[in-house]
Structures are given as C-alpha cells and as structure tokens.
N, C-alpha and C. Protein backbone atom coordinates (compact mmCIF):
# COMPACT_ATOMS: atom_id res chain seq x y z
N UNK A 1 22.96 -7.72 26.61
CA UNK A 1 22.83 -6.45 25.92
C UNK A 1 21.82 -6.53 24.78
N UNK A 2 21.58 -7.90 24.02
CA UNK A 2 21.09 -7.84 23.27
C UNK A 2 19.50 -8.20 23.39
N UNK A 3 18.98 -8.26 24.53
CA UNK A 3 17.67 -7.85 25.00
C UNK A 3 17.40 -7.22 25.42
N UNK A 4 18.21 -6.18 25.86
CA UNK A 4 17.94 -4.60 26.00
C UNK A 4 17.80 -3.69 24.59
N UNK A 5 18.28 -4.22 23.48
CA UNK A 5 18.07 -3.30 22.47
C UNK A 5 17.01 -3.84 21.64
N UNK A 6 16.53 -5.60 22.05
CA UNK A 6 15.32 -6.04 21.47
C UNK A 6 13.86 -5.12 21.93
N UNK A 7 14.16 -5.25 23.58
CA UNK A 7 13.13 -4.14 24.27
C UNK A 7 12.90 -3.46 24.01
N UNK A 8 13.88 -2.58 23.74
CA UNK A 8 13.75 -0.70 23.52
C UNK A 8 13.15 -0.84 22.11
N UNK A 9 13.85 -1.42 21.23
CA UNK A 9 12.95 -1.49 19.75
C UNK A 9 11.39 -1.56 19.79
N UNK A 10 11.28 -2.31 20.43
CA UNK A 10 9.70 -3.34 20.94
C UNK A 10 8.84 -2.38 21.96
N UNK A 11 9.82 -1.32 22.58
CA UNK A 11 8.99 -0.57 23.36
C UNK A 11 8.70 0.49 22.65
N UNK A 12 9.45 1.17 21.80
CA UNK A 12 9.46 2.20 20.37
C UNK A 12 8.22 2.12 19.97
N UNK A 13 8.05 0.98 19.41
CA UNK A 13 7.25 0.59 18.58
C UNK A 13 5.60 0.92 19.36
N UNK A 14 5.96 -0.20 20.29
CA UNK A 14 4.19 -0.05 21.29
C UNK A 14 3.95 1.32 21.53
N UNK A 15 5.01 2.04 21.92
CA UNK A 15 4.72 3.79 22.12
C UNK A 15 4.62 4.29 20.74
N UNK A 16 4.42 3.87 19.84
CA UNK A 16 4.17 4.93 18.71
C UNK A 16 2.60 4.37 18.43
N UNK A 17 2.33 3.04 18.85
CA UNK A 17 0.87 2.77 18.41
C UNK A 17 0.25 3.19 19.40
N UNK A 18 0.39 3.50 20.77
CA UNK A 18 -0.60 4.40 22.01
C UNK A 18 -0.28 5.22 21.60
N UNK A 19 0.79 6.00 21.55
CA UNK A 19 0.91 7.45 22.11
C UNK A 19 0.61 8.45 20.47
N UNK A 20 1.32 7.41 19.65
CA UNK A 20 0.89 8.90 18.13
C UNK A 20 -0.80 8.75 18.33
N UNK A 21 -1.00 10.11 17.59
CA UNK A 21 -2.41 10.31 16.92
C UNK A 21 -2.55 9.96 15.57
N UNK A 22 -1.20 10.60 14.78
CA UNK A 22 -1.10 10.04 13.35
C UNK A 22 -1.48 9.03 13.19
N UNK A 23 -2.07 8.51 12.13
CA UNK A 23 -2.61 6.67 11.59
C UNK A 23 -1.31 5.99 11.01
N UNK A 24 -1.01 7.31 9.95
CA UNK A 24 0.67 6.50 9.22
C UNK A 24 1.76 6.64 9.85
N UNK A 25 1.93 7.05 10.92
CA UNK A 25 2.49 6.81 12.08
C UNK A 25 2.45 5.55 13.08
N UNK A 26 1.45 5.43 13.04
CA UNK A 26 0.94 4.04 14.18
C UNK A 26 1.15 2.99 13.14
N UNK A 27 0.95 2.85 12.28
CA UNK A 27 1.11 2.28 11.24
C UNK A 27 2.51 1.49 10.89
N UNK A 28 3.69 2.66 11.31
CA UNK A 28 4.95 2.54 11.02
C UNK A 28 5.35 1.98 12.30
N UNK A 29 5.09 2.43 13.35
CA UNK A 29 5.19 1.47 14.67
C UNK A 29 4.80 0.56 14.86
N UNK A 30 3.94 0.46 14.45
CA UNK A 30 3.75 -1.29 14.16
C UNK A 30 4.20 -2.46 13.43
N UNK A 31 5.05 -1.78 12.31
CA UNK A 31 5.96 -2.42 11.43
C UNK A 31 6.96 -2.62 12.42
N UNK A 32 7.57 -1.24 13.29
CA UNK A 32 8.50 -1.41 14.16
C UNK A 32 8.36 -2.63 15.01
N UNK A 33 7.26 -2.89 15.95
CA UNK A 33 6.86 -3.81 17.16
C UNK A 33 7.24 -5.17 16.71
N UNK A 34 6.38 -5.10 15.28
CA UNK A 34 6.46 -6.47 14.14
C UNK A 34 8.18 -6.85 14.27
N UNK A 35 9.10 -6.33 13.36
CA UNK A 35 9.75 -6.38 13.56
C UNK A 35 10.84 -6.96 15.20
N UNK A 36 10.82 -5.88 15.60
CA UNK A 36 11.34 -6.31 17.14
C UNK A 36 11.52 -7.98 17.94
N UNK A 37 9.40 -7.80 17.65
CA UNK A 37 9.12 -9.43 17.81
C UNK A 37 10.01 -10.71 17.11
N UNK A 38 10.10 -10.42 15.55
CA UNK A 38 10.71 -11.02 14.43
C UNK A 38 12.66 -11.04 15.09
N UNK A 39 12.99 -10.19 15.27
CA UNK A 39 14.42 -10.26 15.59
C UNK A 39 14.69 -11.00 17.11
N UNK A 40 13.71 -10.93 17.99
CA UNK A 40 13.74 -11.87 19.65
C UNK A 40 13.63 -13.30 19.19
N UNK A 41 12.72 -14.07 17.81
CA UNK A 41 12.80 -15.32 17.60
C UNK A 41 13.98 -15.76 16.90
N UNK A 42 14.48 -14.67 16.05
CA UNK A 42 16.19 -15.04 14.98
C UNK A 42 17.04 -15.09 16.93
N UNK A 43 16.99 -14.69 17.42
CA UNK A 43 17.76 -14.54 18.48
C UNK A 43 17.74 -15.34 19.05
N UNK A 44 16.62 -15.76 19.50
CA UNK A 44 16.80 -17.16 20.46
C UNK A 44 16.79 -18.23 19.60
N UNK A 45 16.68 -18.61 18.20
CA UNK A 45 16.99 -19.41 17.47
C UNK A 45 18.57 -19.54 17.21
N UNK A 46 19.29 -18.45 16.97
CA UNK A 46 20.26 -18.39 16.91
C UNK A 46 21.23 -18.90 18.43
N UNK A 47 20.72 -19.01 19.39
CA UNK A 47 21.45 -19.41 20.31
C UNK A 47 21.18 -21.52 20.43
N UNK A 48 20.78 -21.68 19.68
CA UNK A 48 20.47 -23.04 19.98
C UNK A 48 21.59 -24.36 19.13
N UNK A 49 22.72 -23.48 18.66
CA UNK A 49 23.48 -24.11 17.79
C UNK A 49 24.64 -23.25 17.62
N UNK A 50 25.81 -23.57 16.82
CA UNK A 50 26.86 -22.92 16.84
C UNK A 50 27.19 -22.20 15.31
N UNK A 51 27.01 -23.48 14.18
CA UNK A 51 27.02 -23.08 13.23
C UNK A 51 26.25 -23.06 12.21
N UNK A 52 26.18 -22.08 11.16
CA UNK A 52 25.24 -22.36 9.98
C UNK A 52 24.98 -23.58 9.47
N UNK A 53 23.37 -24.28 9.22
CA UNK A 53 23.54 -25.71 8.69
C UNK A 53 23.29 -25.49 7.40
N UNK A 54 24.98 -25.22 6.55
CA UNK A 54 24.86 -24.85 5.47
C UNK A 54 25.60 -26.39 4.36
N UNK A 55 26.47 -26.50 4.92
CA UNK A 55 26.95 -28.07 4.74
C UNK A 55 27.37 -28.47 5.95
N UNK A 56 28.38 -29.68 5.68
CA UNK A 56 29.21 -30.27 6.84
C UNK A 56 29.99 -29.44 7.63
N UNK A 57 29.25 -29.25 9.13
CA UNK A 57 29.56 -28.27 9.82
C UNK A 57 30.15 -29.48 11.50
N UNK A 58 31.47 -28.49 11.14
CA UNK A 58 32.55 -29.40 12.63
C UNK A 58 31.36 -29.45 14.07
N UNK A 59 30.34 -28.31 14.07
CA UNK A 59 29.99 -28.15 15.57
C UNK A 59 28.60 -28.43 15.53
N UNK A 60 27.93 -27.71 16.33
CA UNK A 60 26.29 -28.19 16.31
C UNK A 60 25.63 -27.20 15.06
N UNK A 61 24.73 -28.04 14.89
CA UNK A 61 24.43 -26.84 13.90
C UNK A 61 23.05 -26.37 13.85
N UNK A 62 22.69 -24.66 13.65
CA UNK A 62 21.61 -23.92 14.07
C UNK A 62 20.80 -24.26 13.76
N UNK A 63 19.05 -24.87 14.46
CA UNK A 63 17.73 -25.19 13.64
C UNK A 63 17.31 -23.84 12.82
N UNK A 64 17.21 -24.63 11.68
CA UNK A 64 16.93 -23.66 10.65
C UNK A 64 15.74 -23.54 10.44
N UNK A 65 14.89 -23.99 10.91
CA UNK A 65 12.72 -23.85 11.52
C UNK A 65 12.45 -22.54 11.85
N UNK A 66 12.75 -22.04 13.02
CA UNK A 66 12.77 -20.61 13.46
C UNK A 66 12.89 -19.67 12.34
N UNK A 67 14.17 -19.96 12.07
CA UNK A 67 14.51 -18.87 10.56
C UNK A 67 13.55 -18.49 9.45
N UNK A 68 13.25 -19.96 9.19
CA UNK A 68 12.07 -20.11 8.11
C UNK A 68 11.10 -19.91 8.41
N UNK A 69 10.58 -20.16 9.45
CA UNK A 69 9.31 -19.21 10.22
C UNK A 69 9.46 -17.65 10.60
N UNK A 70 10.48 -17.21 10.77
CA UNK A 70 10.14 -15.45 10.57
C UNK A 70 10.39 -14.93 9.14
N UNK A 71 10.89 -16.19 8.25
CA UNK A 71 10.75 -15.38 6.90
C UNK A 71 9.08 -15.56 6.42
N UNK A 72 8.56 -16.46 7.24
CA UNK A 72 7.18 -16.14 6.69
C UNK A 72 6.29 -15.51 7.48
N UNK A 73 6.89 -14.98 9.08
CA UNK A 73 6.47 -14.09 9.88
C UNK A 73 6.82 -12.10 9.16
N UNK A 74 7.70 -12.08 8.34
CA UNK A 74 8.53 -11.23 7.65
C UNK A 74 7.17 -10.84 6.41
N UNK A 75 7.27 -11.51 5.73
CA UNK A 75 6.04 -11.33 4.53
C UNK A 75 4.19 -11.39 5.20
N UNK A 76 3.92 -12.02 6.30
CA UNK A 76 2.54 -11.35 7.23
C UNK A 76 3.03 -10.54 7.10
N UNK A 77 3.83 -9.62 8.16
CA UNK A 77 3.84 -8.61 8.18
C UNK A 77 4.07 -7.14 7.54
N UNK A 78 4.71 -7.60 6.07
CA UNK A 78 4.47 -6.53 5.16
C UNK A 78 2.86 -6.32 4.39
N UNK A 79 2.27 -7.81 4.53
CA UNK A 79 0.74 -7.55 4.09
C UNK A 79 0.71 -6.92 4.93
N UNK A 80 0.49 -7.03 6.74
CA UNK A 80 -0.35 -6.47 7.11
C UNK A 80 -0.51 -4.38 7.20
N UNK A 81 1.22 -3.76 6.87
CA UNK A 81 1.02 -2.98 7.07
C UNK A 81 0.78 -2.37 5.51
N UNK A 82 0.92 -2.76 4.42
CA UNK A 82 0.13 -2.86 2.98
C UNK A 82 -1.12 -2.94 3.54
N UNK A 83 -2.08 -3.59 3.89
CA UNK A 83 -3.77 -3.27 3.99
C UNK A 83 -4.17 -2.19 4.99
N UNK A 84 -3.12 -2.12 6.22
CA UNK A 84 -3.00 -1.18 7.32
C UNK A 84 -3.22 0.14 6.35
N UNK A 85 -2.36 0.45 5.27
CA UNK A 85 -1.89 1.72 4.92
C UNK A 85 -3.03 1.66 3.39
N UNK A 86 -4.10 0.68 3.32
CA UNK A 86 -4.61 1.22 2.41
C UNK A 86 -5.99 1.43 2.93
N UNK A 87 -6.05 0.84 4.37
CA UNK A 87 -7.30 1.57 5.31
C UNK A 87 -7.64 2.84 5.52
N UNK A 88 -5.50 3.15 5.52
CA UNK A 88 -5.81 4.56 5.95
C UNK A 88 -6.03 5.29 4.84
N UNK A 89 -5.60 5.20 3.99
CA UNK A 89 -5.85 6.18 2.53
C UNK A 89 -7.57 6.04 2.55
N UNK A 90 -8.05 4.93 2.69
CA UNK A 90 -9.58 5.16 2.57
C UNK A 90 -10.17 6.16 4.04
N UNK A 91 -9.54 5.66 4.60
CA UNK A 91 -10.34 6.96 6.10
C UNK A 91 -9.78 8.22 5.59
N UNK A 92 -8.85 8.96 4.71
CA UNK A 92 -8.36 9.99 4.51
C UNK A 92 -9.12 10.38 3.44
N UNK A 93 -9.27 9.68 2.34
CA UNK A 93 -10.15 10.31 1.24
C UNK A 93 -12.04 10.47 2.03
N UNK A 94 -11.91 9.81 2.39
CA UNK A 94 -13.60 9.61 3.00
C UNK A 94 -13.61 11.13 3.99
N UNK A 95 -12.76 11.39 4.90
CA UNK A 95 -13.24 11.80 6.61
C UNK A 95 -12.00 13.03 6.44
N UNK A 96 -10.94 12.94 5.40
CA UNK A 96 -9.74 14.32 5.26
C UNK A 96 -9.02 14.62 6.51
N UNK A 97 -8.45 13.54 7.35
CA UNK A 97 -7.48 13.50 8.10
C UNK A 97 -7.10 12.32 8.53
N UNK A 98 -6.62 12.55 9.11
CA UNK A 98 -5.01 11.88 9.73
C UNK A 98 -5.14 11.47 11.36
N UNK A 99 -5.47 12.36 11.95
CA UNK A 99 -5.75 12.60 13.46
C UNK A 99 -6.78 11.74 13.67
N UNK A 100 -6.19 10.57 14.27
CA UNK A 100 -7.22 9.70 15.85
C UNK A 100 -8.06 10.97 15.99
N UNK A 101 -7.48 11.62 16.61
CA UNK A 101 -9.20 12.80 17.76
C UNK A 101 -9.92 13.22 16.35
N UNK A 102 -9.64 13.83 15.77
CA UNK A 102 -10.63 14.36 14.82
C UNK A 102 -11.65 13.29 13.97
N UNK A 103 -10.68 12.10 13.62
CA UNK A 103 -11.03 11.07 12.91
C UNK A 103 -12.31 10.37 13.69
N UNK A 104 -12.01 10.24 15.28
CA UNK A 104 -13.23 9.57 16.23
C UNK A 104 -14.66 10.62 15.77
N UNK A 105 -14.08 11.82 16.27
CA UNK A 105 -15.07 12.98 15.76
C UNK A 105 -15.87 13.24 14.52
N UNK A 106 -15.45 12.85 13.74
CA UNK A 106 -16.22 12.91 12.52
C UNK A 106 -16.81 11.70 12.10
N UNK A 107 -16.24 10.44 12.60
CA UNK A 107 -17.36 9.34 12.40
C UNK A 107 -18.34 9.28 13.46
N UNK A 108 -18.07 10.02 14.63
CA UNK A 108 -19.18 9.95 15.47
C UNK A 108 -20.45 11.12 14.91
N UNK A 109 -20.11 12.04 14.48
CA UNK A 109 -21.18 13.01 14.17
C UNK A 109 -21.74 12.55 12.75
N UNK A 110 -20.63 11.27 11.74
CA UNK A 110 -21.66 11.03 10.83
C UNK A 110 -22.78 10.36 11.51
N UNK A 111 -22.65 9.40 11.98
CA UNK A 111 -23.83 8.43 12.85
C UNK A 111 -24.98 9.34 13.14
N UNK A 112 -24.39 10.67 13.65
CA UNK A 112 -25.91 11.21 14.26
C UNK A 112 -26.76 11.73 13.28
C-alpha cells in the first residue's frame, strides 16, 4: 500500500510540472516530486532493520546513512525551489506573467 501512495504523490507532482502552465505552480510540484522521491528512500531504508539505532537495541537496528542522506537530500531541495521561485519573480517583473504560453511568447518576440 505504501508504494501506491509513494506513486500517486510522485505522479502528482510530475503532472503538475507537464501539465500546469503556472511557473509557481510547477514550482510547487516539484517540491511535491522532490519530496515523494525523499519519502521512497526513508522507506526502503526503513525496511532494512527493526529498530531505531538510538541506544542498545534487543533487534537489528535501522542504517541510519539513508536517513542522513535525505536530510541532506531535504535542504537541496528547499534551495532548489528558493532559486526556482526567485527565477520566477525575475521572469514576472521582466515579461508580467505567469503563463508558460505567453511567457514563450514574449521572449520569442523580444529576440526579433
């Protein structure tokens, strides 16, 4: 069950970066995708052990590598949608929208 709701998250996400036109939209789906990705590695990390290796633990205990690698997969990805979202403020003050179609449109007719 719980790679069916990793999917659907993960598919959310990819459909909001094809299918919106919005930028701060695609933007936010991509935090989504980010995410998604980030929760399939806690997941299969989490299956590789029984208990927290927090002290002396009776059973096997979880590699804590994985973990520590999506907490620094966790902070990429808030830079990236921090520079994502200050791209877009510059294409908005520059070009005054929002809209993929219009946005293609008006940097193509600056060129000419």
């Amino acid at each position: 069950m719980t790679w069916y709701l990793i999917g659907a998250i993960f598919l959310l996400g990819l459909w909001g970066v094809i299918g919106l036109k919005n930028l701060v939209k695609q933007v936010i789906a991509l935090s989504i995708a980010n995410s998604a990705i980030i929760m399939l590695f806690v997941y299969y990390a989490s299956l590789s052990g029984e208990d927290a290796p927090i002290m002396d633990t009776a059973g096997i205990p979880v590699d804590p590598i994985p973990h520590a690698l999506m907490l620094t997969a966790i902070v990429v990805g808030i830079c990236i949608v921090a520079l994502a979202l200050a791209l877009v403020y510059v294409l908005y003050q520059r070009y005054g929208t929002l809209n993929m179609d219009e946005l293609e449109d008006r940097i193509w007719k600056a060129d000419d």
